[in-house]
Protein backbone atom coordinates (compact mmCIF):
# COMPACT_ATOMS: atom_id res chain seq x y z
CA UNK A 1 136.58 33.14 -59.94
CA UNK A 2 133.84 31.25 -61.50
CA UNK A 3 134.42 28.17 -59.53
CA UNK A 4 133.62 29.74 -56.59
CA UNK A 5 130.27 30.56 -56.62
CA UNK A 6 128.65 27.59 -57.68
CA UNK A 7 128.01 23.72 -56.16
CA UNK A 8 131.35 22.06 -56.41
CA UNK A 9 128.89 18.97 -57.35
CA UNK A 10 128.18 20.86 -60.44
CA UNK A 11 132.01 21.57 -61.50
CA UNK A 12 133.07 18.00 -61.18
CA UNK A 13 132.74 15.36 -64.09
CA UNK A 14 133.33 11.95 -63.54
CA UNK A 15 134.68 10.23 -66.51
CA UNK A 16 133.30 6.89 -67.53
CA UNK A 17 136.06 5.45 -69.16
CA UNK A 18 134.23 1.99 -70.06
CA UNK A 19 133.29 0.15 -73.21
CA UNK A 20 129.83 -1.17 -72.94
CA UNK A 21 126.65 -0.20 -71.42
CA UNK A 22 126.50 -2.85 -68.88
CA UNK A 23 129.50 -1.19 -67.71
CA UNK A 24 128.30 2.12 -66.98
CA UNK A 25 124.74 0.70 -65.42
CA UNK A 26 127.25 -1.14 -63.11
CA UNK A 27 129.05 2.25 -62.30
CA UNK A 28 126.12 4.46 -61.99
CA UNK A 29 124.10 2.35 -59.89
CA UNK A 30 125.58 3.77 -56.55
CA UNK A 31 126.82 7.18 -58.03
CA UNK A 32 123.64 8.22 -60.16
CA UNK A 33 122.13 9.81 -57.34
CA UNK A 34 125.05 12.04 -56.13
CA UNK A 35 126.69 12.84 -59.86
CA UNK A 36 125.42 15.76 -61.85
CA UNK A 37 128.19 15.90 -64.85
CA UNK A 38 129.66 12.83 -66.48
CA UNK A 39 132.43 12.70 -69.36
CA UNK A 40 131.53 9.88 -72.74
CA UNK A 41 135.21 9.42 -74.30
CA UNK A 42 136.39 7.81 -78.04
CA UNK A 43 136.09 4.26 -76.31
CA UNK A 44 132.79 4.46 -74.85
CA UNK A 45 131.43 6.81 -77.73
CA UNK A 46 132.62 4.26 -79.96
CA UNK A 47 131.57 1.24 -78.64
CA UNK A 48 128.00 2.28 -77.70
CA UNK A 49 127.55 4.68 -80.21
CA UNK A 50 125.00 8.71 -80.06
CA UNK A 51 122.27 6.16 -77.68
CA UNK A 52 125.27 6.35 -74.83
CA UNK A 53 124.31 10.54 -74.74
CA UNK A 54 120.98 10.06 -74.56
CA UNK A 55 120.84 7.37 -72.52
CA UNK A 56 122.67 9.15 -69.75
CA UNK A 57 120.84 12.74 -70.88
CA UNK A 58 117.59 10.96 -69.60
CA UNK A 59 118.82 10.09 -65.98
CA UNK A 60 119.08 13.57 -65.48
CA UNK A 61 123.45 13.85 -66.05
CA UNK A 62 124.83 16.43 -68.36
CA UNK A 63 127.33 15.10 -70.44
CA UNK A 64 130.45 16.31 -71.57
CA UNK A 65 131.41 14.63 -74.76
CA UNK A 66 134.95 14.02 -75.08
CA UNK A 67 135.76 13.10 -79.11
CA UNK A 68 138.76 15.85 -79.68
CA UNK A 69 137.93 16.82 -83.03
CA UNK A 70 140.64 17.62 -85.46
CA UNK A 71 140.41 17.88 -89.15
CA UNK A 72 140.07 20.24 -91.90
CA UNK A 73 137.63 23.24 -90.86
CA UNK A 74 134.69 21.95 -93.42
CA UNK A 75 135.52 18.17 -92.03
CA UNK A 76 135.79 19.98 -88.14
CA UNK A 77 132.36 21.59 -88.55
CA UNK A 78 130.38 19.29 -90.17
CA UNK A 79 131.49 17.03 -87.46
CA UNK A 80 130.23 19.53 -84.44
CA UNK A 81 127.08 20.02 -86.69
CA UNK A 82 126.30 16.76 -86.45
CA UNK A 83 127.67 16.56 -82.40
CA UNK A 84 125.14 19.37 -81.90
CA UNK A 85 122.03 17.07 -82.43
CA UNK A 86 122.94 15.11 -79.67
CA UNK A 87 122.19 16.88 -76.76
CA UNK A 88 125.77 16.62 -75.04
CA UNK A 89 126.19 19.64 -72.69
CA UNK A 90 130.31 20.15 -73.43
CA UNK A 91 132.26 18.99 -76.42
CA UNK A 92 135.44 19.71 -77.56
CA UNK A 93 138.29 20.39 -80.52
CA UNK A 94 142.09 19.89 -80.39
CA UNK A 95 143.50 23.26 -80.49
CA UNK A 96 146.28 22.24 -82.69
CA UNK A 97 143.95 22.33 -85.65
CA UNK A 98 144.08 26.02 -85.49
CA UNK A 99 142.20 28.88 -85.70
CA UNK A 100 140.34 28.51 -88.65
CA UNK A 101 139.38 24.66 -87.65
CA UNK A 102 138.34 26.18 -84.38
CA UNK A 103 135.96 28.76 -85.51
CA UNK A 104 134.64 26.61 -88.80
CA UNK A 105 133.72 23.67 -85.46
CA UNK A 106 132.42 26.57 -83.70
CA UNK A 107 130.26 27.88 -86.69
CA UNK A 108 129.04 24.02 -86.60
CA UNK A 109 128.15 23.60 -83.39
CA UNK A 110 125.82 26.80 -83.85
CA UNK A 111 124.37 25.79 -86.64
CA UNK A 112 123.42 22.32 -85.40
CA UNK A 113 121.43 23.50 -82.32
CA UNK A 114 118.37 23.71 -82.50
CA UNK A 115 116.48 27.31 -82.36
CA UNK A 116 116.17 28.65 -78.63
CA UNK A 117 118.64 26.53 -77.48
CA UNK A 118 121.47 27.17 -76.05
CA UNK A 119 124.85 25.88 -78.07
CA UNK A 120 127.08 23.20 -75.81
CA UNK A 121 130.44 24.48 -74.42
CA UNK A 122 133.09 24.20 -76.95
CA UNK A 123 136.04 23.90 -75.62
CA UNK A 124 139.55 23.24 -77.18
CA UNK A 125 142.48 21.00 -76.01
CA UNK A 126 145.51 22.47 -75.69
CA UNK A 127 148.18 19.60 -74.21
CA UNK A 128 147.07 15.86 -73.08
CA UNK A 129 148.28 15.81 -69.36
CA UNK A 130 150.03 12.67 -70.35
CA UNK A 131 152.47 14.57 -72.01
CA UNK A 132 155.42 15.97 -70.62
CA UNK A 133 158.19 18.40 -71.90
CA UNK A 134 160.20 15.56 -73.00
CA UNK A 135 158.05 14.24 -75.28
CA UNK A 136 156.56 17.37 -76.48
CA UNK A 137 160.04 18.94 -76.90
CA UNK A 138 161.65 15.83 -79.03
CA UNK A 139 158.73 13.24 -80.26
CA UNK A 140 156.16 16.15 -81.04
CA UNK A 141 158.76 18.63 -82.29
CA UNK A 142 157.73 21.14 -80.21
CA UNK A 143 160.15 23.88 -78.69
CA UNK A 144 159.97 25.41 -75.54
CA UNK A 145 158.12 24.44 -72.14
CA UNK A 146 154.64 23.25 -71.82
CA UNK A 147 153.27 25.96 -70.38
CA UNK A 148 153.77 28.41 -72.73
CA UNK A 149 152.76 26.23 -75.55
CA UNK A 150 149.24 26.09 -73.65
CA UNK A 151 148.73 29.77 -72.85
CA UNK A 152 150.00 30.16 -76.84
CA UNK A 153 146.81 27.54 -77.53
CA UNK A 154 144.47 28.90 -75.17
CA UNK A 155 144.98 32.68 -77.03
CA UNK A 156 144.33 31.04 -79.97
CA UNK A 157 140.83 29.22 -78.49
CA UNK A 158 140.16 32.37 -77.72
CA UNK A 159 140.62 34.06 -80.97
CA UNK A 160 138.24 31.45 -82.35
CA UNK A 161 135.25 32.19 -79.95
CA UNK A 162 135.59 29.29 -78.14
CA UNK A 163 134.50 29.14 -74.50
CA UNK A 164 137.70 27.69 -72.95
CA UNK A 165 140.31 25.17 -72.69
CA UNK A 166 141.22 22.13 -71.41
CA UNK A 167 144.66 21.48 -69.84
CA UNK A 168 146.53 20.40 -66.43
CA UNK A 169 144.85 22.79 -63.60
CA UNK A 170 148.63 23.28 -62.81
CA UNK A 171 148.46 25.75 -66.11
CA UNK A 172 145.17 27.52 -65.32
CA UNK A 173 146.56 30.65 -63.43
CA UNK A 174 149.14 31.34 -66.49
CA UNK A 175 145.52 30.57 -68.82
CA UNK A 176 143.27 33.22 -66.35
CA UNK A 177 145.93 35.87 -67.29
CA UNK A 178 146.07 35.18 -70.90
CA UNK A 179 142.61 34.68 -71.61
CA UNK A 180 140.46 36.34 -68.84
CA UNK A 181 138.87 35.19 -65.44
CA UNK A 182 135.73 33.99 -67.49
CA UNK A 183 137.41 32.01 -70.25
CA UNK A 184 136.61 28.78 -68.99
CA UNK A 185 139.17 25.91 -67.64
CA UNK A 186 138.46 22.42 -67.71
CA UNK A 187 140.97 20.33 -65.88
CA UNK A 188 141.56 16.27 -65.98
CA UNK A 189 145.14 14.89 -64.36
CA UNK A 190 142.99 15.23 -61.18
CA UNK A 191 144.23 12.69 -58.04
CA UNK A 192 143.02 12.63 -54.69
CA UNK A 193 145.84 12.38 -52.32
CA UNK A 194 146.86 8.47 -51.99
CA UNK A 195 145.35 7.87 -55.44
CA UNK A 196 147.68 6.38 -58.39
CA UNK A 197 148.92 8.71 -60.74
CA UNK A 198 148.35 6.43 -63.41
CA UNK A 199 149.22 7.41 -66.99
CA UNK A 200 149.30 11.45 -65.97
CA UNK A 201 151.87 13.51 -65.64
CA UNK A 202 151.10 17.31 -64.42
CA UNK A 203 148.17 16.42 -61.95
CA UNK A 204 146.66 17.74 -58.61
CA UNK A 205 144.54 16.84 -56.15
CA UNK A 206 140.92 18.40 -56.19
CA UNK A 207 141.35 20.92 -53.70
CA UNK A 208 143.88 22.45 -55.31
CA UNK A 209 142.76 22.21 -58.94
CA UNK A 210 139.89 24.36 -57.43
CA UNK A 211 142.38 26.69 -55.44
CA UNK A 212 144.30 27.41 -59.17
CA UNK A 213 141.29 28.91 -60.41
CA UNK A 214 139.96 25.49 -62.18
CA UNK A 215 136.10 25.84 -63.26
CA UNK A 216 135.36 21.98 -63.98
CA UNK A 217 137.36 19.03 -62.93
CA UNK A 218 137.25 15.47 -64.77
CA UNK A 219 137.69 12.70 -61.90
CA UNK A 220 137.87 9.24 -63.72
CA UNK A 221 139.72 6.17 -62.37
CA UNK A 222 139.95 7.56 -59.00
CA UNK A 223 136.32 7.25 -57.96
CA UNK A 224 134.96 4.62 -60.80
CA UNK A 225 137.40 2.37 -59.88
CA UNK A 226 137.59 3.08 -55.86
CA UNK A 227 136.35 0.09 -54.08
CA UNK A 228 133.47 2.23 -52.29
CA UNK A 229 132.78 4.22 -55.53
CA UNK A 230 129.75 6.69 -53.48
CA UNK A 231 132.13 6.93 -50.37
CA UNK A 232 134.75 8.38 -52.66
CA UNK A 233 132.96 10.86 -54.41
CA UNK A 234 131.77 12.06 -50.84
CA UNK A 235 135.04 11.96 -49.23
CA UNK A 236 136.20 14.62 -52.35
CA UNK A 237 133.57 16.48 -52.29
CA UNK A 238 133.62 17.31 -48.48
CA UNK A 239 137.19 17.77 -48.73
CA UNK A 240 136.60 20.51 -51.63
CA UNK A 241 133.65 22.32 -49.54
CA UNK A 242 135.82 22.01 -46.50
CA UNK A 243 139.03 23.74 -48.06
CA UNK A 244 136.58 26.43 -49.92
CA UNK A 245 135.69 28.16 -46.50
């Protein structure tokens, strides 16, 4: 799988779920150095506004920007038009929006990058890992189980040309069959062993996120919030190389 043959350092995005740029000086300063990839969500992309990308762009970090578009296809690729200028590495739709909202964001994206460039990832969202069967079944309205409703959104990423999905890395096998070995998974609801589940519900540790055939993990609250932020991120990522041989 794709995983496999690349740096593990390169397939693991830490999310920097803060509000202000003090904030993420404060949580760089002893991760900068080790990180490669780095996730900008609504609340950070909000508060600090398009500087946030570039600010981080120029340290050297690709950046994964998290925003979740969903509206109307000419609203959904204006939107990744725009998204395009900023020089963010991975960005992303909801897949409930459909196939025509996918491909109008993807026709977007491509027309907002600039010539010999290479577009960002596009990825689309199938189901938050916060949400379990219950509430997809009988507050979304949503038959069936959760996994088939994300293979049934990943086919339909796929229809759209987009380069790959997010959802729980406990999913990915069921996506790799769907949708190919190179259709690419992106996996958050990712816990180190000991670490608190939080506000997650179908989660894994990092080893075997990677072991499922997961391409690029999002690690937020269990590193930036770890006392020892740097001795964290080391302790996963030796633990990752360690179970990879």
């Amino acid at each position: 799988m794709q995983a496999q043959s690349i740096d593990v350092r390169e397939r693991m995005i830490v999310a920097l779920d803060f509000s202000t740029l003090e904030e993420i000086k404060q949580c760089l300063a002893p991760l900068e150095d080790r990180i490669r990839y780095v996730k900008v969500g609504m609340e950070l992309s909000y508060a600090e506004g398009p500087a946030i990308v570039h600010y981080l762009k120029e340290r050297g970090l690709k950046v994964f920007l998290d925003l979740k578009v969903h509206d109307i296809p000419n609203t959904a690729k204006g939107a990744m038009k725009s998204l395009a200028r900023l020089g963010a590495d991975m960005v992303n739709v909801h897949a409930a929006g459909g196939v025509a909202m996918m491909e109008a964001a993807r026709e977007g994206l491509e027309q907002g990058t600039a010539a010999g460039s290479s577009r960002p990832i596009l990825i689309g969202v199938t189901m938050l890992t916060s949400t379990s069967v219950q509430t997809m079944n009988e507050q979304l309205a949503i038959p069936g189980s959760v996994e088939d409703v994300v293979v049934h959104y990943a086919k339909m990423t796929k229809q759209a040309g987009l380069d790959g999905v997010v959802a729980s890395p406990l999913e990915v096998p069921m996506i790799k069959k769907a949708a190919g070995e190179n259709f690419l998974t992106v996996t958050p609801g990712i816990r180190p062993l000991g670490s608190d589940k939080g506000d997650q519900t179908r989660i894994t540790t990092p080893e075997q996120a990677f072991q499922l055939g997961s391409d690029y993990l999002v690690i937020g609250r269990a590193i930036t919030a770890a006392k020892d932020p740097a001795a964290t991120w080391e302790s996963i990522v030796t633990a990752v190389e360690a179970d990879r041989r």
